[in-house]
N, C-alpha and C. Protein backbone atom coordinates (compact mmCIF):
# COMPACT_ATOMS: atom_id res chain seq x y z
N UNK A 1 -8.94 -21.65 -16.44
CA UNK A 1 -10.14 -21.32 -15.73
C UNK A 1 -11.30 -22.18 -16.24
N UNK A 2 -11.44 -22.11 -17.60
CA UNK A 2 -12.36 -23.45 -18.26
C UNK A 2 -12.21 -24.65 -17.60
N UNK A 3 -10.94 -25.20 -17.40
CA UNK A 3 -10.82 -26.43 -16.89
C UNK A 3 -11.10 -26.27 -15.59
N UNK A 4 -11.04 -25.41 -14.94
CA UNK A 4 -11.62 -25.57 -13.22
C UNK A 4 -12.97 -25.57 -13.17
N UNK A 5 -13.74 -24.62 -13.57
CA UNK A 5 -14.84 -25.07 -13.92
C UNK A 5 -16.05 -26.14 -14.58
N UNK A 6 -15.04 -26.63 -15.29
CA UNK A 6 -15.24 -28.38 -15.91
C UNK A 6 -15.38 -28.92 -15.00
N UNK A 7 -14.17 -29.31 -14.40
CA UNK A 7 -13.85 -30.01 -13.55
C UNK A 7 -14.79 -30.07 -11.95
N UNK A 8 -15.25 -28.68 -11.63
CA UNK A 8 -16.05 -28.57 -10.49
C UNK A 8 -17.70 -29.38 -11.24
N UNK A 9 -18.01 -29.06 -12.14
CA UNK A 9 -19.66 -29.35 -12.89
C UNK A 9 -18.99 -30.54 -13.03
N UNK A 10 -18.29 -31.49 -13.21
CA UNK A 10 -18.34 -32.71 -13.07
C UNK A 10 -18.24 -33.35 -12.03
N UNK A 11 -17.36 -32.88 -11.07
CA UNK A 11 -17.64 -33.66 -9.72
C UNK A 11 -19.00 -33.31 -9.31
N UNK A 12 -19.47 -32.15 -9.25
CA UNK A 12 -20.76 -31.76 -8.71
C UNK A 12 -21.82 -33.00 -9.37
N UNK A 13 -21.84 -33.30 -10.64
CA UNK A 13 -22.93 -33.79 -11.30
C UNK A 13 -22.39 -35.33 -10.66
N UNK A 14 -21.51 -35.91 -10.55
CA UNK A 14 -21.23 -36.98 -10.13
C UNK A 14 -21.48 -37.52 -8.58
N UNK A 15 -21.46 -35.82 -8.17
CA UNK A 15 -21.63 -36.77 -6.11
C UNK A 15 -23.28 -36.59 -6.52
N UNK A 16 -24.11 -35.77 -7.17
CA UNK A 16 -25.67 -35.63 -7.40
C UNK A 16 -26.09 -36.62 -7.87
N UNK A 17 -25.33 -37.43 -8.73
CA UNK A 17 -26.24 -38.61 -9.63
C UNK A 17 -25.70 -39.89 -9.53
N UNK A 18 -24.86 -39.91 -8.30
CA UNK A 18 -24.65 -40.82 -7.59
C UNK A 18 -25.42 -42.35 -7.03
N UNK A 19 -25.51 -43.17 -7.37
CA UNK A 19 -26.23 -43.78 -6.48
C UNK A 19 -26.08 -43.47 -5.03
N UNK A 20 -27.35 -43.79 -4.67
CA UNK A 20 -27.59 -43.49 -3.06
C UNK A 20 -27.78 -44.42 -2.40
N UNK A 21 -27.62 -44.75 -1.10
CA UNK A 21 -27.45 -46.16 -0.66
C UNK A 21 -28.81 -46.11 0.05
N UNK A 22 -29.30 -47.23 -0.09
CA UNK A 22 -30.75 -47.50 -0.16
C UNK A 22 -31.04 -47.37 1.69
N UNK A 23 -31.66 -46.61 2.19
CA UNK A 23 -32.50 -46.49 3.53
C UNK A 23 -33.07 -47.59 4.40
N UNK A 24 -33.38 -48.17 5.37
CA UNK A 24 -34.07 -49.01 5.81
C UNK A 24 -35.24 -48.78 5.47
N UNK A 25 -36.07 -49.87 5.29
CA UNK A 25 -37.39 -49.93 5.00
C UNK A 25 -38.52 -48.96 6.29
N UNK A 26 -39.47 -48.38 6.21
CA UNK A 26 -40.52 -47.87 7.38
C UNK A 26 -41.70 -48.94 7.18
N UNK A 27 -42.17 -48.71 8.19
CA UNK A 27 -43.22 -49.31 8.59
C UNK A 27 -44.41 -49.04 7.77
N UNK A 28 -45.32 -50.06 6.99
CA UNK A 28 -46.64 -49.57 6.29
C UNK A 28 -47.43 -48.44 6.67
N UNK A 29 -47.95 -47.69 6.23
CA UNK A 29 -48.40 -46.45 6.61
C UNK A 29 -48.31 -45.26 7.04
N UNK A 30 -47.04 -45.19 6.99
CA UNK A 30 -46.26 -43.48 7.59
C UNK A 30 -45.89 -43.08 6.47
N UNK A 31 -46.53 -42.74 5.46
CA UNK A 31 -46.69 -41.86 4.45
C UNK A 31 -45.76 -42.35 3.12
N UNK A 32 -45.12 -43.52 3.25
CA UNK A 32 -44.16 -44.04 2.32
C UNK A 32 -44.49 -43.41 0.92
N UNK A 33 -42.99 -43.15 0.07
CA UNK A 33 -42.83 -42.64 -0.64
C UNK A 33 -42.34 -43.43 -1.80
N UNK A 34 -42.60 -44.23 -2.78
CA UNK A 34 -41.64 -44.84 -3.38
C UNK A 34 -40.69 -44.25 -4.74
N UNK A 35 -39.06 -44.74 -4.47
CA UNK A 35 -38.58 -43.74 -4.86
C UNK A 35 -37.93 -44.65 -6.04
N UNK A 36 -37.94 -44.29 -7.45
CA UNK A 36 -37.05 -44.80 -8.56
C UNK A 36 -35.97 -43.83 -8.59
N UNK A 37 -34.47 -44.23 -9.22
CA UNK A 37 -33.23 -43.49 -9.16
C UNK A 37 -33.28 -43.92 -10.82
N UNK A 38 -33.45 -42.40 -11.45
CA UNK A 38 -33.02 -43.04 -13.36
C UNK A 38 -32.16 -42.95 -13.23
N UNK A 39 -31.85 -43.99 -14.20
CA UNK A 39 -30.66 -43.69 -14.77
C UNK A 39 -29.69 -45.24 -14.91
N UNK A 40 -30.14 -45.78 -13.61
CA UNK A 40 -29.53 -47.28 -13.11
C UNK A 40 -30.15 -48.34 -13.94
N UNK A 41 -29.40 -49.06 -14.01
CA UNK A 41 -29.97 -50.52 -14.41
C UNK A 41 -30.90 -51.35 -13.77
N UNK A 42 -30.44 -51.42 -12.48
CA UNK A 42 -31.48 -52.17 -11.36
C UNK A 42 -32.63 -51.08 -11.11
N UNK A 43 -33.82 -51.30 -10.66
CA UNK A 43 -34.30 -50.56 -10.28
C UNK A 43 -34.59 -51.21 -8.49
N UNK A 44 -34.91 -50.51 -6.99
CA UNK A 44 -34.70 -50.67 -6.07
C UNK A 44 -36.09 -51.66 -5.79
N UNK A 45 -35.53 -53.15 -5.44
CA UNK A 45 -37.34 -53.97 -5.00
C UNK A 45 -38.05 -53.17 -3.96
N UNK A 46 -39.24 -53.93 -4.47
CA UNK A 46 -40.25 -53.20 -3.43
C UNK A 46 -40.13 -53.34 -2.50
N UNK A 47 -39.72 -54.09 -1.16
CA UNK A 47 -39.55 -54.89 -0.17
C UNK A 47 -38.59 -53.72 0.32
N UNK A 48 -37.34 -52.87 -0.01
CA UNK A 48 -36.78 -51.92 -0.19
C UNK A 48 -36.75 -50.58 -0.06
N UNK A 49 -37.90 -50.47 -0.46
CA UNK A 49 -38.30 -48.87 -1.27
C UNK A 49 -38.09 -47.85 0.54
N UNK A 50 -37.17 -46.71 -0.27
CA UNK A 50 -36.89 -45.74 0.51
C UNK A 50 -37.84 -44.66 0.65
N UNK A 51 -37.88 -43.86 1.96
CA UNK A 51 -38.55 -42.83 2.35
C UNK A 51 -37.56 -41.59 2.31
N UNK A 52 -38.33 -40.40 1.28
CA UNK A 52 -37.45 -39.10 1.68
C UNK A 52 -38.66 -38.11 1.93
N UNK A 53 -37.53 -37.23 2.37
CA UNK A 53 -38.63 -35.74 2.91
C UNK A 53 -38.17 -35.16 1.88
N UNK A 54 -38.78 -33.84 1.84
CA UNK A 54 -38.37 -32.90 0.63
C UNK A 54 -36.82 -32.75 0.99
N UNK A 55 -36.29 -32.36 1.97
CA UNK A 55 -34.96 -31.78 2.70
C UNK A 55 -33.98 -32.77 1.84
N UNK A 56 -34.25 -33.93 1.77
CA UNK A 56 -33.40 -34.81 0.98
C UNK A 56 -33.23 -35.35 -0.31
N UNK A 57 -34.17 -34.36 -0.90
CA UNK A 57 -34.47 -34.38 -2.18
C UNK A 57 -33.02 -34.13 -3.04
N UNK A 58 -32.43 -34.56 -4.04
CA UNK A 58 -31.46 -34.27 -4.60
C UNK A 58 -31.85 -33.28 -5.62
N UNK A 59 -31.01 -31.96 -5.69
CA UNK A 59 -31.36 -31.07 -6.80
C UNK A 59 -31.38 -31.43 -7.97
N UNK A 60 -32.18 -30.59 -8.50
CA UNK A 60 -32.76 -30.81 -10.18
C UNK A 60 -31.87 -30.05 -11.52
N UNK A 61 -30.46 -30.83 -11.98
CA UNK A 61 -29.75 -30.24 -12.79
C UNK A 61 -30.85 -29.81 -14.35
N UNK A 62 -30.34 -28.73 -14.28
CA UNK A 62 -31.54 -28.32 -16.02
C UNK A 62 -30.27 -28.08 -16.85
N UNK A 63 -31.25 -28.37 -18.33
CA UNK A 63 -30.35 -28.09 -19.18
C UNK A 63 -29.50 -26.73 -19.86
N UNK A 64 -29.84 -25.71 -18.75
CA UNK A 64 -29.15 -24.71 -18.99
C UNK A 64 -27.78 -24.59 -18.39
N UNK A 65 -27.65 -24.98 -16.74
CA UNK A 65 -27.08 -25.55 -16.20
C UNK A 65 -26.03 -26.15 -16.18
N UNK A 66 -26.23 -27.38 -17.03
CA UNK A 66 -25.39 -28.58 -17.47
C UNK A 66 -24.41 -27.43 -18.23
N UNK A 67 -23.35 -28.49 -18.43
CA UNK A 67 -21.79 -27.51 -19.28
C UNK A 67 -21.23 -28.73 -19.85
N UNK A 68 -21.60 -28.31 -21.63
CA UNK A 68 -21.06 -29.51 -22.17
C UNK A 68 -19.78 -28.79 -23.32
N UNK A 69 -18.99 -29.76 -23.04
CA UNK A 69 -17.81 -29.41 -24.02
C UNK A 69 -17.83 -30.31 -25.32
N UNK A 70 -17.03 -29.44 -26.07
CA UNK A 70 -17.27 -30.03 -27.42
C UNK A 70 -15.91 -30.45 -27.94
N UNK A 71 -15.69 -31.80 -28.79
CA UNK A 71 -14.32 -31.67 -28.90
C UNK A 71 -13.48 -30.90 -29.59
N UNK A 72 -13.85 -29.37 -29.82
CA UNK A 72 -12.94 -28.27 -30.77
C UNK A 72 -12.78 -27.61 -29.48
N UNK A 73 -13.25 -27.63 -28.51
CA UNK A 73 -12.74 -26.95 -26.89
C UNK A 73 -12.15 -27.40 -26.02
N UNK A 74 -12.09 -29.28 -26.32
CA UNK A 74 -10.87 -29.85 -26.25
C UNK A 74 -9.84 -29.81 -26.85
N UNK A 75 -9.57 -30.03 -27.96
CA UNK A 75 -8.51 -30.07 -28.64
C UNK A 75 -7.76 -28.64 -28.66
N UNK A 76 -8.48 -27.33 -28.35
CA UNK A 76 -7.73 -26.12 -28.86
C UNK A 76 -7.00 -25.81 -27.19
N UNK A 77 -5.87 -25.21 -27.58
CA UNK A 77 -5.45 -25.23 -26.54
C UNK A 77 -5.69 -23.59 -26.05
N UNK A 78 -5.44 -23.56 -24.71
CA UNK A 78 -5.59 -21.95 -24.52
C UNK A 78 -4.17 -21.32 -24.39
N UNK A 79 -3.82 -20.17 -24.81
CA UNK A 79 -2.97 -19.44 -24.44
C UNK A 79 -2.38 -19.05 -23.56
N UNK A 80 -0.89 -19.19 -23.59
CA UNK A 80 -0.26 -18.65 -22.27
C UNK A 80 -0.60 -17.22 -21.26
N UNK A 81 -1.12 -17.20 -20.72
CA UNK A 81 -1.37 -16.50 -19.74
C UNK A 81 -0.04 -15.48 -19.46
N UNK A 82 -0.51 -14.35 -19.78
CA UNK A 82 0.65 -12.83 -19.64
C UNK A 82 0.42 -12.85 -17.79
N UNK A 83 2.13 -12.82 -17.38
CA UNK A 83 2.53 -12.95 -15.98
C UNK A 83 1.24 -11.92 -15.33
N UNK A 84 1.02 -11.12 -15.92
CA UNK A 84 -0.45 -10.14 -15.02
C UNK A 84 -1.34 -11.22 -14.54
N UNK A 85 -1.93 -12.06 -15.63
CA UNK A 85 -2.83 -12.81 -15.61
C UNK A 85 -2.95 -14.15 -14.99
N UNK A 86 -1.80 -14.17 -14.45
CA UNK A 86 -1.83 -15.64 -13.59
C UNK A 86 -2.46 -15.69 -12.19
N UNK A 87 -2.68 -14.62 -11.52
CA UNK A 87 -3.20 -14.77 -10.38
C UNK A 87 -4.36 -15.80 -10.53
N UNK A 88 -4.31 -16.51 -9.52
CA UNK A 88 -5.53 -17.30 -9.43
C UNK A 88 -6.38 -16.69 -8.74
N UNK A 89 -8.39 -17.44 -8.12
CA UNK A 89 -8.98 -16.73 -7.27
C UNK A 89 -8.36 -17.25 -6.30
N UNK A 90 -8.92 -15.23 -5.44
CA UNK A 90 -8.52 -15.64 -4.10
C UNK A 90 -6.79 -15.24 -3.42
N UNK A 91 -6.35 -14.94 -4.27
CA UNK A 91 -4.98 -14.96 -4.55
C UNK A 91 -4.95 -13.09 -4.83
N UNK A 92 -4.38 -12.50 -3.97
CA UNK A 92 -3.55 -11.27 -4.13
C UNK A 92 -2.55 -11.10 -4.94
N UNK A 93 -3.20 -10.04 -6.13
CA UNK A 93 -1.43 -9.87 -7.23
C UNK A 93 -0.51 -9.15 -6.39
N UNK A 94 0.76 -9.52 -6.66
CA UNK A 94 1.77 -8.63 -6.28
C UNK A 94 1.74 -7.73 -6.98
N UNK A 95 2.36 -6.16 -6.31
CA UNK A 95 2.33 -5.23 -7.37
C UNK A 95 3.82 -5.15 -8.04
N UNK A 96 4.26 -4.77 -9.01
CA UNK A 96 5.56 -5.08 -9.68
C UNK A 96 6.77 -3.98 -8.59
N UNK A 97 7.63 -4.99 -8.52
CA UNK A 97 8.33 -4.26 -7.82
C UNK A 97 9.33 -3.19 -8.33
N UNK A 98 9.25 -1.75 -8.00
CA UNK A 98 9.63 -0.80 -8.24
C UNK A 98 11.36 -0.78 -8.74
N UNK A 99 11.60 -0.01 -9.70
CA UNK A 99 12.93 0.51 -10.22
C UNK A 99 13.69 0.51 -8.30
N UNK A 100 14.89 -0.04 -8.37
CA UNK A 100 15.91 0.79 -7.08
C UNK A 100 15.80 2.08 -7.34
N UNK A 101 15.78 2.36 -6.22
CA UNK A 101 15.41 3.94 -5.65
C UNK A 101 16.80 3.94 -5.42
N UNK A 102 17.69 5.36 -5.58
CA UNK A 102 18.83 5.74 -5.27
C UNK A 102 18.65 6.64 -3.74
N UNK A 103 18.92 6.23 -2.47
CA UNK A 103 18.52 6.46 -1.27
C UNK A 103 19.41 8.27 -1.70
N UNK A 104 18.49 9.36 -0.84
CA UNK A 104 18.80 10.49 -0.86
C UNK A 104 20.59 10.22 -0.14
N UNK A 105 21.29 11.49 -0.44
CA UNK A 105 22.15 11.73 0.54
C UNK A 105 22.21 11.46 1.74
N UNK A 106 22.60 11.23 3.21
CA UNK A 106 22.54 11.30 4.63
C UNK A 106 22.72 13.03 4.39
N UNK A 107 21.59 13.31 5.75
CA UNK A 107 21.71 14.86 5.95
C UNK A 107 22.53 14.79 6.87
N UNK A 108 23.30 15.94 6.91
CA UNK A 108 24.81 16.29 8.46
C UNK A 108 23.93 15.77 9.34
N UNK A 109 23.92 15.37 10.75
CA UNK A 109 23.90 15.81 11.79
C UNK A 109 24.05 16.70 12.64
N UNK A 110 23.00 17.18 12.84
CA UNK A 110 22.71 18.35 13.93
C UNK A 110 23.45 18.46 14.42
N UNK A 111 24.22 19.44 15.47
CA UNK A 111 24.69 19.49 16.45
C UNK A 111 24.32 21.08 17.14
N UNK A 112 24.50 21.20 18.68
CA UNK A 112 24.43 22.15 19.41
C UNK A 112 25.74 22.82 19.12
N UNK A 113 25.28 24.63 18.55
CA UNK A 113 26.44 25.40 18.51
C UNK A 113 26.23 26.69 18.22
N UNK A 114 26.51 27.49 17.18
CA UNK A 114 26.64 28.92 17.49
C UNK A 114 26.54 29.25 16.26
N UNK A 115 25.13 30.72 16.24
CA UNK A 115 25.35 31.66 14.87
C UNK A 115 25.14 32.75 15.28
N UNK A 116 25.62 33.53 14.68
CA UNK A 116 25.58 35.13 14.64
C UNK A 116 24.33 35.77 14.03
N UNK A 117 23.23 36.66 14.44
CA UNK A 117 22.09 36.49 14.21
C UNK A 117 21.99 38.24 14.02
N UNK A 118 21.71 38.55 12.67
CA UNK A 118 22.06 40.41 12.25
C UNK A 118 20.60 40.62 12.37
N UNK A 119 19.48 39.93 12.60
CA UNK A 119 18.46 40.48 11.96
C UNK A 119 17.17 39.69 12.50
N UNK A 120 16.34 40.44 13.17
CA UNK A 120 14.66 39.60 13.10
C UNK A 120 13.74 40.51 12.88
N UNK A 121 12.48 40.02 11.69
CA UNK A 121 11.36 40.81 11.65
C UNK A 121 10.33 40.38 12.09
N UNK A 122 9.68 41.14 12.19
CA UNK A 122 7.78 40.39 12.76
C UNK A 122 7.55 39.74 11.44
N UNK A 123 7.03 38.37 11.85
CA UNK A 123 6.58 37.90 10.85
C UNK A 123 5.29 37.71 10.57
N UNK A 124 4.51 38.74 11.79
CA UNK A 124 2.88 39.13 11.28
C UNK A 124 2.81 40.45 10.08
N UNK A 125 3.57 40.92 10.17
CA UNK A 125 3.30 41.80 9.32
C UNK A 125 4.01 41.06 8.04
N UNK A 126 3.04 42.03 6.59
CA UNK A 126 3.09 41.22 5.02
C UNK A 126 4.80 41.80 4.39
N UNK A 127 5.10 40.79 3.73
CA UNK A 127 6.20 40.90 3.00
C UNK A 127 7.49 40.87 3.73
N UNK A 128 7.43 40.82 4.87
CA UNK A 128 8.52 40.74 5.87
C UNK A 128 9.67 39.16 5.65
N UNK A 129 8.58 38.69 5.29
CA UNK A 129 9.65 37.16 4.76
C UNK A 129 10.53 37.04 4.16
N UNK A 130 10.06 38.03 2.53
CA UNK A 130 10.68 38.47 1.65
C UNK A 130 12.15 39.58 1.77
N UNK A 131 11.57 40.52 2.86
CA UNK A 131 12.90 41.40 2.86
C UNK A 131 13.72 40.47 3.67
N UNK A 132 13.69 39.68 4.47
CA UNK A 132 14.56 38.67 5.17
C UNK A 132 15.29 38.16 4.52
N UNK A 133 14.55 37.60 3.45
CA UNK A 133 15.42 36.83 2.69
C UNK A 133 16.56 37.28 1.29
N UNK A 134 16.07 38.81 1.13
CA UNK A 134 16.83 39.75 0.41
C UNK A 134 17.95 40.25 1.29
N UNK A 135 17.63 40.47 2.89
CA UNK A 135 18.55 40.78 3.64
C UNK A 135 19.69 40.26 3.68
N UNK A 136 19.64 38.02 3.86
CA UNK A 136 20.00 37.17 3.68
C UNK A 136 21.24 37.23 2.67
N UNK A 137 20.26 37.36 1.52
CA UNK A 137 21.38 37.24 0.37
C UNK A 137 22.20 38.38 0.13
N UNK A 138 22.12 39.56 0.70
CA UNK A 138 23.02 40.88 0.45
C UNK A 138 24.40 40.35 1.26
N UNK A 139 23.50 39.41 2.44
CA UNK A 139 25.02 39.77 3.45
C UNK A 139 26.17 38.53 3.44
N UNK A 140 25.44 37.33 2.37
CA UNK A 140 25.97 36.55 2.20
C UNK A 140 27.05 36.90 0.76
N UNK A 141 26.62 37.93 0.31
CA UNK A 141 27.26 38.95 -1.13
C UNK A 141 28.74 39.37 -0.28
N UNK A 142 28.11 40.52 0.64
CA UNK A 142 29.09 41.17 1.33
C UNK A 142 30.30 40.06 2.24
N UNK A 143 30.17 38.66 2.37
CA UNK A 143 30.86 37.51 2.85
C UNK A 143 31.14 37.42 1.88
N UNK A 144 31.04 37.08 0.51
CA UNK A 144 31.64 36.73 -0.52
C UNK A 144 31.45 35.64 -0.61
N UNK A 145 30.55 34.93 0.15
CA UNK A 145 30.07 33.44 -0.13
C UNK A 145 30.80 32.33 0.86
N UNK A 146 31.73 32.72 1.99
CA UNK A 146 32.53 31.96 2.74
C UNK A 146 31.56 31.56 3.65
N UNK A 147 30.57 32.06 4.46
CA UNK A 147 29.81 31.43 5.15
C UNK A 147 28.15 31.35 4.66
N UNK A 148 27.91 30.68 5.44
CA UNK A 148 26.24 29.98 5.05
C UNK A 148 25.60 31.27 5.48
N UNK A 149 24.35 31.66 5.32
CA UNK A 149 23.31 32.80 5.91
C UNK A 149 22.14 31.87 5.87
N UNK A 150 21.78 31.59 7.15
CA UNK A 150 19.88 31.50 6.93
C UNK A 150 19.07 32.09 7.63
N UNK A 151 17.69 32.12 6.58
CA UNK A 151 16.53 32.97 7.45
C UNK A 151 16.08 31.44 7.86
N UNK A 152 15.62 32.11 9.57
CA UNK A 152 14.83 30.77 10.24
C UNK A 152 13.81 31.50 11.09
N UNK A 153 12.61 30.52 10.25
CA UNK A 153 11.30 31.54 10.96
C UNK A 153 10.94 30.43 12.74
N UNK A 154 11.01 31.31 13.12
CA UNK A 154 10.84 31.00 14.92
C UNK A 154 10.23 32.05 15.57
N UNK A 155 8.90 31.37 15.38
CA UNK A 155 7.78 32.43 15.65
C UNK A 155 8.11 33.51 17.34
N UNK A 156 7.68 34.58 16.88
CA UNK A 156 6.86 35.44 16.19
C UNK A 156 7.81 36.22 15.09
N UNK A 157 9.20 35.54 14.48
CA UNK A 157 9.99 36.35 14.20
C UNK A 157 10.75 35.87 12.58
N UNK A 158 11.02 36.17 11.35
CA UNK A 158 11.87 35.43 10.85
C UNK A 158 13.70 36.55 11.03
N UNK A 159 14.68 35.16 11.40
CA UNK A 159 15.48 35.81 11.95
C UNK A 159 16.85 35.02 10.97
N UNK A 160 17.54 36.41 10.42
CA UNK A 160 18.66 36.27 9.87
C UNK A 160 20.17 35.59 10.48
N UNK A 161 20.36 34.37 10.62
CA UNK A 161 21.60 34.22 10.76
C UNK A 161 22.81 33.48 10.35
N UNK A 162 23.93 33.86 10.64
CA UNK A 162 25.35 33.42 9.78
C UNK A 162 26.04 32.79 10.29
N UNK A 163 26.37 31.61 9.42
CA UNK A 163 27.27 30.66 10.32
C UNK A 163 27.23 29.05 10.90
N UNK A 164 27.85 28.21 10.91
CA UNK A 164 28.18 27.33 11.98
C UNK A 164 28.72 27.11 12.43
N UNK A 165 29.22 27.58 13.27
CA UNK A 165 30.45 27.52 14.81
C UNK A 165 30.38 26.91 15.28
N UNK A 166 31.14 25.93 15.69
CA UNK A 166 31.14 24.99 17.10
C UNK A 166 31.41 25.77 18.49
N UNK A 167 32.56 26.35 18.51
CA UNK A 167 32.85 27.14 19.26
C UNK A 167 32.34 28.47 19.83
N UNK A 168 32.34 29.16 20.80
CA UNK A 168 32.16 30.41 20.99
C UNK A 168 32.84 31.20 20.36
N UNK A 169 34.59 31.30 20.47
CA UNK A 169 35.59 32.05 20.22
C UNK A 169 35.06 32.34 18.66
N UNK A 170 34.77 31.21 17.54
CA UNK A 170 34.89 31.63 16.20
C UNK A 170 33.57 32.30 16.05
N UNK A 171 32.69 32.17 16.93
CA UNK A 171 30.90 32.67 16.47
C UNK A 171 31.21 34.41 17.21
N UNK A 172 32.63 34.27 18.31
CA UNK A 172 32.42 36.11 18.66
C UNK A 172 33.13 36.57 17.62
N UNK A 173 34.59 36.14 17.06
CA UNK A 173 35.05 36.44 15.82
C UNK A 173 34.03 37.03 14.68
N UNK A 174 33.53 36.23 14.34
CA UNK A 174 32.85 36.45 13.27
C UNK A 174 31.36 37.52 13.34
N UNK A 175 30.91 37.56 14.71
CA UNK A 175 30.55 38.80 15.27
C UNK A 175 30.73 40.30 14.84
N UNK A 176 32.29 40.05 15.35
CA UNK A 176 33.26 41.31 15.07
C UNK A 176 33.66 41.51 13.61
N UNK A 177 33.51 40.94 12.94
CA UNK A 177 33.57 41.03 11.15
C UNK A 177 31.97 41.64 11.10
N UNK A 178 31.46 40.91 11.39
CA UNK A 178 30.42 41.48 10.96
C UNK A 178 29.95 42.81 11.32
N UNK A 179 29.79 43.57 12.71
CA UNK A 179 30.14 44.70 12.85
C UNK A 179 30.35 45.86 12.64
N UNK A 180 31.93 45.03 12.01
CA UNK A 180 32.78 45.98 10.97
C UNK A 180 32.00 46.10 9.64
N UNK A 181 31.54 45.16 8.98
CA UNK A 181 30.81 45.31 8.05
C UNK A 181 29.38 46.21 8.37
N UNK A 182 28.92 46.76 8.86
CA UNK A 182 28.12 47.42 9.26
C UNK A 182 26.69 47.13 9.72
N UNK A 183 26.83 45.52 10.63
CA UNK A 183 25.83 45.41 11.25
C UNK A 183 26.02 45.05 12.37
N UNK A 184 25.67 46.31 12.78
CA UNK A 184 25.92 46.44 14.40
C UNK A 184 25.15 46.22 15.10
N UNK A 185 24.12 45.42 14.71
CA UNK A 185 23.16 44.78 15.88
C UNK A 185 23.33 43.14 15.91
N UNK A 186 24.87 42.55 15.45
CA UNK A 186 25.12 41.12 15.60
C UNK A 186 24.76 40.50 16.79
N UNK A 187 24.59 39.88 17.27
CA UNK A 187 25.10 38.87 17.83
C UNK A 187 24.82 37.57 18.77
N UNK A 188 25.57 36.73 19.22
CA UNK A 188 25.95 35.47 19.02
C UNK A 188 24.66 34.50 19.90
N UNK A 189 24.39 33.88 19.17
CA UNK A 189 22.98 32.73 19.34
C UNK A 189 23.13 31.64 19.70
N UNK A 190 23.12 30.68 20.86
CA UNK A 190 23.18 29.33 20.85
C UNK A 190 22.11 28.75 20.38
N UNK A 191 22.39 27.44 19.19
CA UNK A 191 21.30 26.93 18.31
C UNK A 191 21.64 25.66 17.59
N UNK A 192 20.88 25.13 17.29
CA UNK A 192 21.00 23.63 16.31
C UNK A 192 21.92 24.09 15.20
N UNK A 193 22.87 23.51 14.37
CA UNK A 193 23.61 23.99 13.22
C UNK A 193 23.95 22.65 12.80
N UNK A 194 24.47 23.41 11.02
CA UNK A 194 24.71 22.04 10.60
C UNK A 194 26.23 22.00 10.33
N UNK A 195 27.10 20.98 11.11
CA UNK A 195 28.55 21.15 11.03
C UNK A 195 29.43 21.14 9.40
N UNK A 196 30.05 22.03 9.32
CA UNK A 196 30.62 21.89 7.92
C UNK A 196 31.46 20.54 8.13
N UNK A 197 32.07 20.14 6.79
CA UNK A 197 32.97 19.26 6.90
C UNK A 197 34.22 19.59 6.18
């Protein structure tokens, strides 16, 4: 970055203190200006002498300005730059690219089919979610764990049901188990499910 900056204050000071290529002469009396350039050896004959307006005035480098190096800021070298630090200006860092992500499971696919449905409560009234979901797990006890039970809230109601059937025949089956088990207000729902495998 030192060296870009060098490098700009020297071209800069070099197109500024440039010689300038000398103007055509004006005519006596239109306000002639005569102009010396320090610095040169020649100085410009009179016969010569250029006219400027302020607009063409070349700026006035001061000595605060100026940027002088010394040779212990030559000679030392600078340090390698930590990969953070290399962006140049102007230049967008990349952000570090992340650990591989282990992509979740694929979820089943949906399909249109059949559950057996023992149970819906209002789900405006308080705590009703809760006994649903105690309901849930009693009757998935009393299955012994062979089929799925879910509560699915579908307003105005959360509603208990068992199962994924493809079929009708196995969703009235399992109806009739249930039943027998003593809920006699089963039965059979056409609905999104998730197919076992």
């Amino acid at each position: 970055m030192k060296k870009l900056i060098l490098l700009s204050s020297i071209m800069i000071l070099y197109f500024y203190c440039a010689p300038q290529a000398a103007q055509p002469a004006t005519p006596a009396g239109e306000g002639e200006e005569e102009v010396v350039i320090i610095g040169e050896e020649e100085t410009t004959p009179p016969e010569t002498t250029a006219v400027t307006t302020p607009s063409e005035e070349a700026p006035v480098t001061t000595e605060e300005e100026a940027v002088v190096v010394t040779e212990e800021e030559e000679e030392t070298p600078m340090p390698a730059p930590s990969p953070e630090e290399t962006v140049e200006e102007g230049e967008v860092a990349a952000a570090p690219a992340p650990a591989e992500e282990v992509p979740p499971p694929p979820s089943p696919a949906k399909v249109y089919g059949y559950r057996v449905q023992i149970l819906a409560l209002d789900a405006s009234k308080p705590g009703n979610k809760e006994k649903a979901e105690q309901f849930a797990r009693e009757a998935e006890a009393r299955l012994k764990g062979e089929y799925k039970v879910y509560v699915e809230y579908i307003p105005p109601y959360y509603k208990v049901r068992v199962g994924d059937f493809i079929s009708r025949e196995e969703a009235d089956r399992m109806k009739m188990r249930l039943r027998s088990l003593g809920y006699y207000d089963a039965w059979v729902v056409e609905t999104e499910i998730t197919p076992q495998r």
